[in-house]
C-alpha atoms as a PDB file:
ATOM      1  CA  UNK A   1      63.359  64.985-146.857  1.00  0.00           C
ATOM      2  CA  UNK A   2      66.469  63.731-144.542  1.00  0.00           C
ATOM      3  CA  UNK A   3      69.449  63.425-146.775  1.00  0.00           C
ATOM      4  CA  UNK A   4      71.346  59.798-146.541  1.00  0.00           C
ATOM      5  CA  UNK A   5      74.538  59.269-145.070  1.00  0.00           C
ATOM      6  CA  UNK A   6      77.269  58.964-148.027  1.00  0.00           C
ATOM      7  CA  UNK A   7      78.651  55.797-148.691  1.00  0.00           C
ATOM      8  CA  UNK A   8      82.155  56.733-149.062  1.00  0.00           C
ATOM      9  CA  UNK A   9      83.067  54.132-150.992  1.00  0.00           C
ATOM     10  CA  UNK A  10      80.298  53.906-153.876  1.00  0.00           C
ATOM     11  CA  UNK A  11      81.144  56.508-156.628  1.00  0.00           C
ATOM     12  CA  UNK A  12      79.991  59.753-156.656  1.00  0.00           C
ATOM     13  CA  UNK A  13      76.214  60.176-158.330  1.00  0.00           C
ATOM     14  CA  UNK A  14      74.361  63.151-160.975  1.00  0.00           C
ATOM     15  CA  UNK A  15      71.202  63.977-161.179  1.00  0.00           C
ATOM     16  CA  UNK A  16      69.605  65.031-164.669  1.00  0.00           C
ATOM     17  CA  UNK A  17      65.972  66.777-164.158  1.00  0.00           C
ATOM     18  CA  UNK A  18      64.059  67.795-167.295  1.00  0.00           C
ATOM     19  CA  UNK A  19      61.432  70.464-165.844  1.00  0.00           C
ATOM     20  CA  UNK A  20      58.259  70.649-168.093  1.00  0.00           C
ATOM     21  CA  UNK A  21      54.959  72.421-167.951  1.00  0.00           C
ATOM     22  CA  UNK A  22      52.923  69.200-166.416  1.00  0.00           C
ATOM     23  CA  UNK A  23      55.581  67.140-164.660  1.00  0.00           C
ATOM     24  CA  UNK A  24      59.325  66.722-164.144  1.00  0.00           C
ATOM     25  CA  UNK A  25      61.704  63.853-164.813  1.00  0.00           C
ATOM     26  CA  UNK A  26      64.398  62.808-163.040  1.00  0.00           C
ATOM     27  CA  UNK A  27      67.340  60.332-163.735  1.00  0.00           C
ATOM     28  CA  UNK A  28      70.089  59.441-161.047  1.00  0.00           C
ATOM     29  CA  UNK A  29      73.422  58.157-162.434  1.00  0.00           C
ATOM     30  CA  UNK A  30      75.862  56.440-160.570  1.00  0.00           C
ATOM     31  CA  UNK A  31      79.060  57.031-162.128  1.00  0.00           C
ATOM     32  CA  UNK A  32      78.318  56.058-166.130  1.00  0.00           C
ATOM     33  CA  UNK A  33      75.388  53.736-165.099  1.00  0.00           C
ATOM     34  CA  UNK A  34      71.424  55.138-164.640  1.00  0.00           C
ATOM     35  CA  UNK A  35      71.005  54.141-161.476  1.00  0.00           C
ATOM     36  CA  UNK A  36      67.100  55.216-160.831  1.00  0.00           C
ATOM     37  CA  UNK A  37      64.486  57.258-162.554  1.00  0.00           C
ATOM     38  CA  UNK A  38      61.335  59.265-161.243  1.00  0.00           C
ATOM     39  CA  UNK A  39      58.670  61.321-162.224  1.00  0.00           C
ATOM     40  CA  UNK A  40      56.943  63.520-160.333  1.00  0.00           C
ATOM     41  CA  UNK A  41      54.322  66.811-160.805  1.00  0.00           C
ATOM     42  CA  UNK A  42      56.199  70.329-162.032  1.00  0.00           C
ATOM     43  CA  UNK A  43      58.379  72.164-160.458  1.00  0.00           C
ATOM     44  CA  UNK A  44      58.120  75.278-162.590  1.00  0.00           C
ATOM     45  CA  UNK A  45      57.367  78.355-160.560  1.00  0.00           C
ATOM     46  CA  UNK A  46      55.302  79.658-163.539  1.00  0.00           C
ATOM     47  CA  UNK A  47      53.485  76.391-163.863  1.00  0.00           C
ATOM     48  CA  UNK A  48      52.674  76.045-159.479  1.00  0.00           C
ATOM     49  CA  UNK A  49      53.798  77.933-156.264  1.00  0.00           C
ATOM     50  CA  UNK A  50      56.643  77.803-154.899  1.00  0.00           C
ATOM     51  CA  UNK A  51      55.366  75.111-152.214  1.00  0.00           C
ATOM     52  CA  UNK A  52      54.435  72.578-154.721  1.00  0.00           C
ATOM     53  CA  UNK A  53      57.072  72.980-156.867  1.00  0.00           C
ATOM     54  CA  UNK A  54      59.424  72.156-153.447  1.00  0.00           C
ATOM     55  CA  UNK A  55      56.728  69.340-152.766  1.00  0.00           C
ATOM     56  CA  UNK A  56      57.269  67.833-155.797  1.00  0.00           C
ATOM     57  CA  UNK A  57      61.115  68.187-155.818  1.00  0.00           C
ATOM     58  CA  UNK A  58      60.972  66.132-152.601  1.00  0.00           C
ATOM     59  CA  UNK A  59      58.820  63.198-154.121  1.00  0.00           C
ATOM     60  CA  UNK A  60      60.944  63.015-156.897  1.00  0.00           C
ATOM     61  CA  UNK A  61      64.452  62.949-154.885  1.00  0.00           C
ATOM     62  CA  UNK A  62      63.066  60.482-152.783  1.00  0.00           C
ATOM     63  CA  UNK A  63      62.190  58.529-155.271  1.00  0.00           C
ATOM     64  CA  UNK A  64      65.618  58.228-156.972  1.00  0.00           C
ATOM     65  CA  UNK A  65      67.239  57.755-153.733  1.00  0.00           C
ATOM     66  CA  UNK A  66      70.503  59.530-154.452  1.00  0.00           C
ATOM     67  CA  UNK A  67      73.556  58.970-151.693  1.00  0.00           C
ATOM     68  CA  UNK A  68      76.412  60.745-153.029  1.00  0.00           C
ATOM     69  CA  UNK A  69      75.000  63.322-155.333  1.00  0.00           C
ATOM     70  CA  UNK A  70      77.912  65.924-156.459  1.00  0.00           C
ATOM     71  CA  UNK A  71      76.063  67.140-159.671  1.00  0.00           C
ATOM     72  CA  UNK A  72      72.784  68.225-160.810  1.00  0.00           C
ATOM     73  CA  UNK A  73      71.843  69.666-164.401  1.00  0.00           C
ATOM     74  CA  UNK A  74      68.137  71.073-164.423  1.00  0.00           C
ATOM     75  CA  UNK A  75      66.762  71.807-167.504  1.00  0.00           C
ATOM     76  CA  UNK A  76      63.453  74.307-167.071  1.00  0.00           C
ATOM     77  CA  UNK A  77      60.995  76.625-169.055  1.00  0.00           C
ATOM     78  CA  UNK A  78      61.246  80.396-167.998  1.00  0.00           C
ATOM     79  CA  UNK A  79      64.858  80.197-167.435  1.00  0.00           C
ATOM     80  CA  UNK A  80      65.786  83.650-168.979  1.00  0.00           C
ATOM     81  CA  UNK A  81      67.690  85.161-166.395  1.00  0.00           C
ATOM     82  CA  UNK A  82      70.292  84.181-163.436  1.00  0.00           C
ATOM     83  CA  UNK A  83      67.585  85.445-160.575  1.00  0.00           C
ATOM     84  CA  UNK A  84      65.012  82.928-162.143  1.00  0.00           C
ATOM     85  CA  UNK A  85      68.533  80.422-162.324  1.00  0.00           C
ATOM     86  CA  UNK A  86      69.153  81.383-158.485  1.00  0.00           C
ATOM     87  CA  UNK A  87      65.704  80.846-157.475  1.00  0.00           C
ATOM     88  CA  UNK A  88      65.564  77.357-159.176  1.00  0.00           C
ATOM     89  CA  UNK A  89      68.772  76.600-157.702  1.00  0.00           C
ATOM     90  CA  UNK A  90      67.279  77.023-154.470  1.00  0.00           C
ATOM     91  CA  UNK A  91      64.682  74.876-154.414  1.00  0.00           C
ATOM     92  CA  UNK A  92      66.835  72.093-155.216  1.00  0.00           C
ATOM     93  CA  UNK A  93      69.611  72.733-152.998  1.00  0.00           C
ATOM     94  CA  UNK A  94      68.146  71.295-149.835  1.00  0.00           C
ATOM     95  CA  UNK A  95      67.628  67.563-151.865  1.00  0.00           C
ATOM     96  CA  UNK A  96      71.015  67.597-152.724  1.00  0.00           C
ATOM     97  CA  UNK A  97      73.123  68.987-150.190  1.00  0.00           C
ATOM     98  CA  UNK A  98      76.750  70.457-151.205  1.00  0.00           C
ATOM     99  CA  UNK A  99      75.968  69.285-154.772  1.00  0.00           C
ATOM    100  CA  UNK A 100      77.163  71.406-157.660  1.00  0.00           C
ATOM    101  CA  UNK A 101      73.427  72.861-159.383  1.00  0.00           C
ATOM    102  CA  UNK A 102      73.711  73.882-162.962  1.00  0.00           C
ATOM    103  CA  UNK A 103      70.423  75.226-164.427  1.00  0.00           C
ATOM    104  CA  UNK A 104      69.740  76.134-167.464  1.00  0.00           C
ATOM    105  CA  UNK A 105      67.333  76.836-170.431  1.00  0.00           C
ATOM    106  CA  UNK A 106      65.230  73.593-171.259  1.00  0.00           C
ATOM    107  CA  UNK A 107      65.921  73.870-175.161  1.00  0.00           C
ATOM    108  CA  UNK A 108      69.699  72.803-174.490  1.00  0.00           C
ATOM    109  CA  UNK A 109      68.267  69.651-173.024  1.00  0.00           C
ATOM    110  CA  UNK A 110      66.674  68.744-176.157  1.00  0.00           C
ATOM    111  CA  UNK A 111      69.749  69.684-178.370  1.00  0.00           C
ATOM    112  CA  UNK A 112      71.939  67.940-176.001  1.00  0.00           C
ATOM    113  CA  UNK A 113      70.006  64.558-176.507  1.00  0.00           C
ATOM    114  CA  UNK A 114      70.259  64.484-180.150  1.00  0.00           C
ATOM    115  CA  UNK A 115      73.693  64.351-179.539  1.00  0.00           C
ATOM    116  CA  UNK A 116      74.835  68.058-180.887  1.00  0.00           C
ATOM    117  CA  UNK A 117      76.868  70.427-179.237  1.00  0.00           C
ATOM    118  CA  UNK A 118      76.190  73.092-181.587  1.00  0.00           C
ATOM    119  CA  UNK A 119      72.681  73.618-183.471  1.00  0.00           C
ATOM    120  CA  UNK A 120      69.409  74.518-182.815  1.00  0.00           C
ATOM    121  CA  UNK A 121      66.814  73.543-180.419  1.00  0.00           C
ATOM    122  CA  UNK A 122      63.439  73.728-180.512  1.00  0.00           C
ATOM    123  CA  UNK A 123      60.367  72.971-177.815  1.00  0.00           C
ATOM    124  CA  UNK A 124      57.800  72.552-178.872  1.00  0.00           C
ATOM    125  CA  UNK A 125      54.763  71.089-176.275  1.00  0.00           C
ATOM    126  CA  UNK A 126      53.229  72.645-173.337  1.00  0.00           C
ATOM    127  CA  UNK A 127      55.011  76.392-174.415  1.00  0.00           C
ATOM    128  CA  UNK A 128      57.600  77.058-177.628  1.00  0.00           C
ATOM    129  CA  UNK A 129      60.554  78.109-177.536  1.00  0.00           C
ATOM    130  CA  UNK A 130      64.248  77.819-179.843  1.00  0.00           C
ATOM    131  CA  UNK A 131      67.825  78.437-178.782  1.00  0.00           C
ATOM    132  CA  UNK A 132      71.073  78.136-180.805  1.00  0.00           C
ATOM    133  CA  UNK A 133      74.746  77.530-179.965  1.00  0.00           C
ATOM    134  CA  UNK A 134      77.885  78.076-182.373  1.00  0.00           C
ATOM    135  CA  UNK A 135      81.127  75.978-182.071  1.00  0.00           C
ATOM    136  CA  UNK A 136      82.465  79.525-181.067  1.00  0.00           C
ATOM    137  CA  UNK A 137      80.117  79.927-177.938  1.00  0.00           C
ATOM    138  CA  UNK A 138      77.548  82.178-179.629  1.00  0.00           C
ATOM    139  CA  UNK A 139      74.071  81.578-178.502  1.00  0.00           C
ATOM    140  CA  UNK A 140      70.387  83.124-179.201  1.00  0.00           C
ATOM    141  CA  UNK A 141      67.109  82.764-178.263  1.00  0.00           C
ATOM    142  CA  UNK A 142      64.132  82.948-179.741  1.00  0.00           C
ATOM    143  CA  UNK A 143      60.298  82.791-178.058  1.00  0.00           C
ATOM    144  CA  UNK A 144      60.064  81.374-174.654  1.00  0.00           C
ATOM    145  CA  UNK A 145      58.640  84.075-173.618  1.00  0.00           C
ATOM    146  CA  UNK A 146      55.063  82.478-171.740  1.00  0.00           C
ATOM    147  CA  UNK A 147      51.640  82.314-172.546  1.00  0.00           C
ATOM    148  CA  UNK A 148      50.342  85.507-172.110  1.00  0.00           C
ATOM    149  CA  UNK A 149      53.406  86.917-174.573  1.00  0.00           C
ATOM    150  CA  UNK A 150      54.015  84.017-177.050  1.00  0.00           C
ATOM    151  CA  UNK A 151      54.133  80.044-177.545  1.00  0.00           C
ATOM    152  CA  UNK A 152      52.856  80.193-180.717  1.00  0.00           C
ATOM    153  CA  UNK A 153      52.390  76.955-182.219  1.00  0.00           C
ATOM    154  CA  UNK A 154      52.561  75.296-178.690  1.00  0.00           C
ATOM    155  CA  UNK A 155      49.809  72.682-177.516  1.00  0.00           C
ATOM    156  CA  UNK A 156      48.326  75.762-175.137  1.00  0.00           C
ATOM    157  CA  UNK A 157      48.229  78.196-178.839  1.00  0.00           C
ATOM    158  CA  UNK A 158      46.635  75.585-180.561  1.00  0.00           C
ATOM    159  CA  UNK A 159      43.652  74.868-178.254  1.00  0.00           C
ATOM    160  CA  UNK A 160      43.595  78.470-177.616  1.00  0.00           C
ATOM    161  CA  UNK A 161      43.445  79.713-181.032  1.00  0.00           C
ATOM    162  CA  UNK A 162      40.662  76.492-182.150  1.00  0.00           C
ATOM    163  CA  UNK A 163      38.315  78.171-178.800  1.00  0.00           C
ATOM    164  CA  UNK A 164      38.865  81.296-180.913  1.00  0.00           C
ATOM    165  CA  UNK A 165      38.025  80.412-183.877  1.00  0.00           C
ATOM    166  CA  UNK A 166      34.837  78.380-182.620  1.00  0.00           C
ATOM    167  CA  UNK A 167      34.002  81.704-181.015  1.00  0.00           C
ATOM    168  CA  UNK A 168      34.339  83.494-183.878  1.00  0.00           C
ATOM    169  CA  UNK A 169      31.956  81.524-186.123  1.00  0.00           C
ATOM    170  CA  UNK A 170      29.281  81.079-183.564  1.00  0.00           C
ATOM    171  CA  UNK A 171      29.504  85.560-183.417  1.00  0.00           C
ATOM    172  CA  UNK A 172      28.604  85.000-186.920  1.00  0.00           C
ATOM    173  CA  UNK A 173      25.645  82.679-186.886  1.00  0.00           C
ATOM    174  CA  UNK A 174      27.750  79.727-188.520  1.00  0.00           C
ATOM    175  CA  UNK A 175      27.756  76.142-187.704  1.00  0.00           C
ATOM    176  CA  UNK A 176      30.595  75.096-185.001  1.00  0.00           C
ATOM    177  CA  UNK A 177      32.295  72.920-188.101  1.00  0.00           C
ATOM    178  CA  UNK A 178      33.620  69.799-186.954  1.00  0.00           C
ATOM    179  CA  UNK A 179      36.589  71.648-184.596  1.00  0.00           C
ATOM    180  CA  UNK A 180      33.872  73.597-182.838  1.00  0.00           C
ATOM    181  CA  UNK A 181      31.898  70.212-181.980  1.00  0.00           C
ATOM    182  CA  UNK A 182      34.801  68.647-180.946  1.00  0.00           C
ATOM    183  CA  UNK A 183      35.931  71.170-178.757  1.00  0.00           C
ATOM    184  CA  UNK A 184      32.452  71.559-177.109  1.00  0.00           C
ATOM    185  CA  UNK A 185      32.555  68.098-176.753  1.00  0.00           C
ATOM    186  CA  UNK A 186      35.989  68.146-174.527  1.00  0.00           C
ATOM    187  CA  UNK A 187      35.033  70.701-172.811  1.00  0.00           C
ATOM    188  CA  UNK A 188      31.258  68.919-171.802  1.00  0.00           C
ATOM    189  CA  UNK A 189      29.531  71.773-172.851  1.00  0.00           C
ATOM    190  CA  UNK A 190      27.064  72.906-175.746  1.00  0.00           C
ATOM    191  CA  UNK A 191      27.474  76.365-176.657  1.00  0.00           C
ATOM    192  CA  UNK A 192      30.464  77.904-177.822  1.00  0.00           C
ATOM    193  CA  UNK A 193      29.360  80.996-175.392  1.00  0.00           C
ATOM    194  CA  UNK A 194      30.020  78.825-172.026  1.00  0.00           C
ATOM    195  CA  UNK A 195      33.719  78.442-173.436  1.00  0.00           C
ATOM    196  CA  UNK A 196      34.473  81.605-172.608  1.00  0.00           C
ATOM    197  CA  UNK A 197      34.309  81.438-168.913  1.00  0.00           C
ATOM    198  CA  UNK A 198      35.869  77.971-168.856  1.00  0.00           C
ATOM    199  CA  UNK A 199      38.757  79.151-170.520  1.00  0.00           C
ATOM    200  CA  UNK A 200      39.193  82.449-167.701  1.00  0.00           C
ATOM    201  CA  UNK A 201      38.678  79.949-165.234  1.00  0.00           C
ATOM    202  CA  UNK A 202      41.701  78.462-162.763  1.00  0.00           C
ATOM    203  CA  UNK A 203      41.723  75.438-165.052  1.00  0.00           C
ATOM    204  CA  UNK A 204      45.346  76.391-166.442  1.00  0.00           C
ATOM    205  CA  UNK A 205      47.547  75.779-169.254  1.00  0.00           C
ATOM    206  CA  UNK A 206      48.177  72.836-169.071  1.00  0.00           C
ATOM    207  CA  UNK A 207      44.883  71.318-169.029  1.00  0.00           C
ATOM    208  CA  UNK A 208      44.116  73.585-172.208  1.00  0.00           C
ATOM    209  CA  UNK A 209      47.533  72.168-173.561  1.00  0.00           C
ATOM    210  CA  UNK A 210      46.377  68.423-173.114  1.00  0.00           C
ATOM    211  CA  UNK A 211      43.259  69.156-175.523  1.00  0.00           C
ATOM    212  CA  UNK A 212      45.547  69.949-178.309  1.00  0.00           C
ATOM    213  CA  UNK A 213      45.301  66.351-179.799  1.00  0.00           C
ATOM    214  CA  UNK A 214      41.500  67.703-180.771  1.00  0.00           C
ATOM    215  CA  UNK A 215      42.563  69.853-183.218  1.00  0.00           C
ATOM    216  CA  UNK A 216      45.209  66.968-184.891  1.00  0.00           C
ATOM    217  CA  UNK A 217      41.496  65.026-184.780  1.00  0.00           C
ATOM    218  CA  UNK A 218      39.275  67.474-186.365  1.00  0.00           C
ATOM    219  CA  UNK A 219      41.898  68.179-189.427  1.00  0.00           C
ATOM    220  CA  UNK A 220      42.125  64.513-190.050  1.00  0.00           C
ATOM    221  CA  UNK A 221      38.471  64.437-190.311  1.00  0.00           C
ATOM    222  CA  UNK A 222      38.464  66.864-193.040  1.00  0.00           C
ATOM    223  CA  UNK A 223      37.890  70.472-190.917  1.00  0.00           C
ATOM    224  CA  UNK A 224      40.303  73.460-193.048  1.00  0.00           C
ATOM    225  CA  UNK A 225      39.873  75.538-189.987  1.00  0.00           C
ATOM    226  CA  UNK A 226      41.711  72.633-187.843  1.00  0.00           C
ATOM    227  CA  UNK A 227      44.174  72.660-191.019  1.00  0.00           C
ATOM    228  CA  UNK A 228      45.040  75.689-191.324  1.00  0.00           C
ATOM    229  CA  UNK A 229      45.899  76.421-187.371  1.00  0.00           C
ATOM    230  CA  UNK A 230      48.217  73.287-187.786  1.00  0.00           C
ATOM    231  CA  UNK A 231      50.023  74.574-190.599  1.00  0.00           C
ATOM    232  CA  UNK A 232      50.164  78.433-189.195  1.00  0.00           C
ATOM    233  CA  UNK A 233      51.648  76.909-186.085  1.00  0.00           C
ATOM    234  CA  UNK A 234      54.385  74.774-188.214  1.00  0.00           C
ATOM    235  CA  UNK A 235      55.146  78.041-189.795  1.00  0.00           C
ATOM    236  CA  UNK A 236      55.439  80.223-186.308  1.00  0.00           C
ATOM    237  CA  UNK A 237      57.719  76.949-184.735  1.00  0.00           C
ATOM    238  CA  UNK A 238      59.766  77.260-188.324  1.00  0.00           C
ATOM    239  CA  UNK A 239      59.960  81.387-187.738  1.00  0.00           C
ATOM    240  CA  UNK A 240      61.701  80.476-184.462  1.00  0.00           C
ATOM    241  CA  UNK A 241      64.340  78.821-186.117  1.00  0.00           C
ATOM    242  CA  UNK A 242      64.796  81.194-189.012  1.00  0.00           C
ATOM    243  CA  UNK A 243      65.417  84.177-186.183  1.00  0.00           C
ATOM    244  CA  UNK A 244      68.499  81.576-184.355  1.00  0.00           C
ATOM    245  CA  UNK A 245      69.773  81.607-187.940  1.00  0.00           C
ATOM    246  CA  UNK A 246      69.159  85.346-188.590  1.00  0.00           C
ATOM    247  CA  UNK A 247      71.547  85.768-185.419  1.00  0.00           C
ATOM    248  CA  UNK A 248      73.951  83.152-185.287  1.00  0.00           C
ATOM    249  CA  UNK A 249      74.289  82.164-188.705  1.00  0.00           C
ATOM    250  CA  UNK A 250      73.990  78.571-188.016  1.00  0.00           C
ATOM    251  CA  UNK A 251      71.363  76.560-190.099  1.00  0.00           C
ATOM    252  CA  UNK A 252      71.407  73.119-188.210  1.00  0.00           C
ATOM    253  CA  UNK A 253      71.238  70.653-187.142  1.00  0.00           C
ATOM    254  CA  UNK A 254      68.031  71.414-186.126  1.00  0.00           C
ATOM    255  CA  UNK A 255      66.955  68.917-182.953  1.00  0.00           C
ATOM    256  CA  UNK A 256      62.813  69.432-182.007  1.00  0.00           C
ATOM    257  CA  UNK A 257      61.807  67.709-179.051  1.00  0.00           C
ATOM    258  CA  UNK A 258      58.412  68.557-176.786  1.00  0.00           C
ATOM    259  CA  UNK A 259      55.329  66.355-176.858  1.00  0.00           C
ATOM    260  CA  UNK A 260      53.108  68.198-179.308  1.00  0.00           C
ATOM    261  CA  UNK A 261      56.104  68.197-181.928  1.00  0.00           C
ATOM    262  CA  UNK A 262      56.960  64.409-180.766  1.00  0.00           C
ATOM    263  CA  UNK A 263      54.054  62.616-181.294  1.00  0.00           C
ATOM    264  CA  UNK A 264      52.401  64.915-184.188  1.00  0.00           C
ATOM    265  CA  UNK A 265      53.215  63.787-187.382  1.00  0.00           C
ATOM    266  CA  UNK A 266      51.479  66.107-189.512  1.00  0.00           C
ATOM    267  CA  UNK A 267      52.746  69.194-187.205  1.00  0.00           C
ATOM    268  CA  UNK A 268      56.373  67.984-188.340  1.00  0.00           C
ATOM    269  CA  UNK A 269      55.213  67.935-191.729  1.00  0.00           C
ATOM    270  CA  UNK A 270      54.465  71.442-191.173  1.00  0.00           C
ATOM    271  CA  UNK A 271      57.904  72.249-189.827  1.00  0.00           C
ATOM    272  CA  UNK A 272      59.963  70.598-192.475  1.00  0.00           C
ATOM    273  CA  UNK A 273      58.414  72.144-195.411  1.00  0.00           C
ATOM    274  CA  UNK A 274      58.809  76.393-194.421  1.00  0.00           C
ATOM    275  CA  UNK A 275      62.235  74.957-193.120  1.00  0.00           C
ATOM    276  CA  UNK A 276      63.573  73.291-196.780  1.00  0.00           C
ATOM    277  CA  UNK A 277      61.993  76.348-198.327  1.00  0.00           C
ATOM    278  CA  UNK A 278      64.344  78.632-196.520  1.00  0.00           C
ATOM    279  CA  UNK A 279      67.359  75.804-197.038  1.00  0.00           C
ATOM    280  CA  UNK A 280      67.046  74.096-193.513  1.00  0.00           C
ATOM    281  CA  UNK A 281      67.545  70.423-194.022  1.00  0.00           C
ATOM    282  CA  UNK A 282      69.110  68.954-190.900  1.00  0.00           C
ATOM    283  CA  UNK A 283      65.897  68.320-188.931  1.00  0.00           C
ATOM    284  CA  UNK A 284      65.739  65.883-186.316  1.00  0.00           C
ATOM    285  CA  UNK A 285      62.744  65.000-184.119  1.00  0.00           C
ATOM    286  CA  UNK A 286      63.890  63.649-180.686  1.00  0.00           C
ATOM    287  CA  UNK A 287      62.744  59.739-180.202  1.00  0.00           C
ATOM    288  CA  UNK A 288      64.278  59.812-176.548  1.00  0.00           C
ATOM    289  CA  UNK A 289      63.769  61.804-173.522  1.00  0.00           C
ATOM    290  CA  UNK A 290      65.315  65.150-173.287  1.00  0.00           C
ATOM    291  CA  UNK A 291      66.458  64.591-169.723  1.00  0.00           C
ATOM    292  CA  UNK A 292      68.949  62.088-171.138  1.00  0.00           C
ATOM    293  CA  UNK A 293      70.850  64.889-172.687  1.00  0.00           C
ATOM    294  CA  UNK A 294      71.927  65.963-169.515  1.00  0.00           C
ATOM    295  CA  UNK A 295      74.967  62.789-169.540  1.00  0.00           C
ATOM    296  CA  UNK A 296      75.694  64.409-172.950  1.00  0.00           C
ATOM    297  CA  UNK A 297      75.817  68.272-170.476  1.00  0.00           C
ATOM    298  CA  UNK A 298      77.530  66.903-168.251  1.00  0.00           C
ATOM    299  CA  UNK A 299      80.095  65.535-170.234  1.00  0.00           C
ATOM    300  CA  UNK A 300      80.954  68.437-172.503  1.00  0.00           C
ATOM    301  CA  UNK A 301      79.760  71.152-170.055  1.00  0.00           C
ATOM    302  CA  UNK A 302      78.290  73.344-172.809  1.00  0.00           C
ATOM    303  CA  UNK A 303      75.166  74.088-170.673  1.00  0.00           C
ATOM    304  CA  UNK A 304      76.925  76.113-167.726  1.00  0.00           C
ATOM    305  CA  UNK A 305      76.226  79.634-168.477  1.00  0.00           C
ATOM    306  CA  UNK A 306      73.096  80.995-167.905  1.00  0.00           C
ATOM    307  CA  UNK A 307      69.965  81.341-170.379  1.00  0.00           C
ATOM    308  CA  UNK A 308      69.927  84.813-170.154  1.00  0.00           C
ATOM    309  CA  UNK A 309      73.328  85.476-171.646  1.00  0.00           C
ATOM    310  CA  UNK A 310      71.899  84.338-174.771  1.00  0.00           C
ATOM    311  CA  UNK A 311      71.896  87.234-177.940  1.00  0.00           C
ATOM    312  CA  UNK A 312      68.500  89.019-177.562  1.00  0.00           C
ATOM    313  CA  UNK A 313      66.080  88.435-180.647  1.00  0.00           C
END
C-alpha cells in the first residue's frame, strides 16, 4: 500500500481499530468528525499468520483512505505483554507512516465505549476475557488467556463444551437430546463419533465460535443440557468479574460488550443474576461498537500503558 501525500492543510486524522477473533474494524476520524469506516478479515496473530494479518491491515487502510494520520489506538485479543504490543505495532506501522501507535488490551475498548474511565470490562464473544481500572491507575486482569487455557463462557467454550457433552451421552448409549441433533445437524453429519475429527480438524475457532447460536436454540426448545452450559458459562463470565473486584476493589460499572454477550439475551440473564448475588449492580451491555471507544481513548488517554502491566490474577 503507497501512503498518500499529506494535505497540509486538512487537519490531522486517527485511526480507531477494534481487532476481534473473525474480523477487524476500522474508523478514520478527521479531526472530531468520522470520516470513513472499514471492515476487513483479522489481524490477530493468534487468529492468522502474520501475512494475512498484514494483508488484511492493508485492505482495511485502503479502504478508509487516511491522508494525515498522526494517531492510531488498536484494541486486540492476546495483548498481554509489550513484545505481543511491539509486534502489533509493527504490522501497522507501514499503513500509517510516522503515526503515533498505541495498542492495547481489547477489554479497554469496550469499557471505553460505555463511556467509563474507570470500571470493569468484560468480552465476551469469540474468547473471554475482563480487565479493571481504578480512578487511581490500578488495573487487573482476569482470563484472556486463549483457547487452549481458558475462554470459558466464550462462543468457542460453548460449542466446545455442547460437542462434549453430545459425546458424552452417545459413550453412554443415550439419545443425542435435542443439542446433540442440532449440533450434528450444523456440522452435516450423523454420528456424534465423526465430531471428533471435525473438531481436530484446521476448521478453527472461529468457525466453532459461529455455531454457538445452536446451543441458545436447543435451550429455548426445552434441552436442560443446552441450559445448563448457558447458565455455567454466565457464572464463569460473572467469576471474571468477581476476581477484578477481588483485586482492585472496584465493583462497577460493569460494561460487557462481545457478540455472544451482545446479542444473547438469556446469556445476560445469566450474568446479572451471580453478579446481584455478590452485590454487582452497575451492568451495562454495550449497544454500540467497541471501536468507537477509541474517541473516548483518545481523548482521556487512559489506554496508553501496556496490557501486561495489569495486577496478575
Amino acid at each position: 500500500m503507497q501512503p498518500h501525500e499529506p494535505d497540509a492543510g486538512a487537519p490531522e486524522e486517527f485511526v480507531g481499530l477494534d481487532i476481534g477473533g473473525s474480523k477487524t474494524h476500522g474508523i478514520l476520524w478527521r479531526g472530531s468528525v468520522v470520516a470513513a469506516e472499514a471492515k476487513a478479515g483479522s489481524a490477530n496473530v493468534q487468529n492468522v499468520s502474520a501475512a494475512e494479518a498484514s494483508d488484511n491491515l492493508a485492505q482495511l487502510f485502503a479502504q478508509l483512505g487516511g491522508r494525515r494520520i498522526g494517531t492510531v489506538i488498536a484494541g486486540s485479543g492476546g495483548i498481554d505483554t509489550e513484545d505481543d504490543a511491539a509486534r502489533l505495532r509493527g504490522l501497522i506501522a507501514p499503513f500509517a507512516p510516522g503515526a503515533d501507535i498505541d495498542v492495547v488490551h481489547d477489554t479497554r475498548l469496550i469499557l471505553a465505549a460505555g463511556g467509563a474511565a474507570t470500571g470493569i470490562a468484560v468480552i465476551a464473544g469469540t474468547g473471554s476475557a475482563a480487565w479493571g481500572i481504578t480512578a487511581d491507575g490500578r488495573e487487573a486482569r482476569s482470563g484472556g488467556w486463549g483457547y487452549l487455557l481458558g475462554d470459558e463462557g466464550s462462543g468457542y467454550w460453548l460449542t466446545r463444551e455442547a460437542i462434549r457433552r453430545t459425546l458424552h451421552r452417545f459413550n453412554l448409549a443415550q439419545d443425542a437430546g435435542e443439542l446433540g441433533r442440532r449440533i450434528l445437524e450444523a456440522n452435516s453429519v450423523t454420528s456424534p463419533t465423526e465430531l471428533i475429527g471435525l473438531f481436530h480438524s484446521d476448521l478453527g475457532r472461529r468457525h466453532w465460535a459461529s455455531q454457538s447460536p445452536v446451543v441458545f436454540a436447543a435451550a429455548a426448545a426445552g434441552d436442560e443440557v443446552a441450559r445448563s452450559l448457558i447458565e455455567t458459562a454466565g457464572a464463569d463470565l460473572a467469576g471474571l468479574v468477581a476476581d477484578i473486584v477481588s483485586v482492585i476493589g472496584v465493583p462497577g460499572p460493569v460494561v460487557i460488550g462481545g457478540g455472544l454477550a451482545v446479542h444473547q439475551p438469556v446469556l445476560q440473564q445469566a450474568i446479572r443474576r451471580p453478579l446481584a448475588a455478590a452485590g454487582v449492580t452497575d451492568v451495562v451491555f454495550l449497544t454500540q461498537d467497541p471501536v468507537l471507544g477509541v474517541d473516548f481513548l483518545r481523548r482521556t488517554r487512559s489506554g496508553r500503558s501496556a496490557a501486561g502491566e495489569a495486577a496478575p490474577l
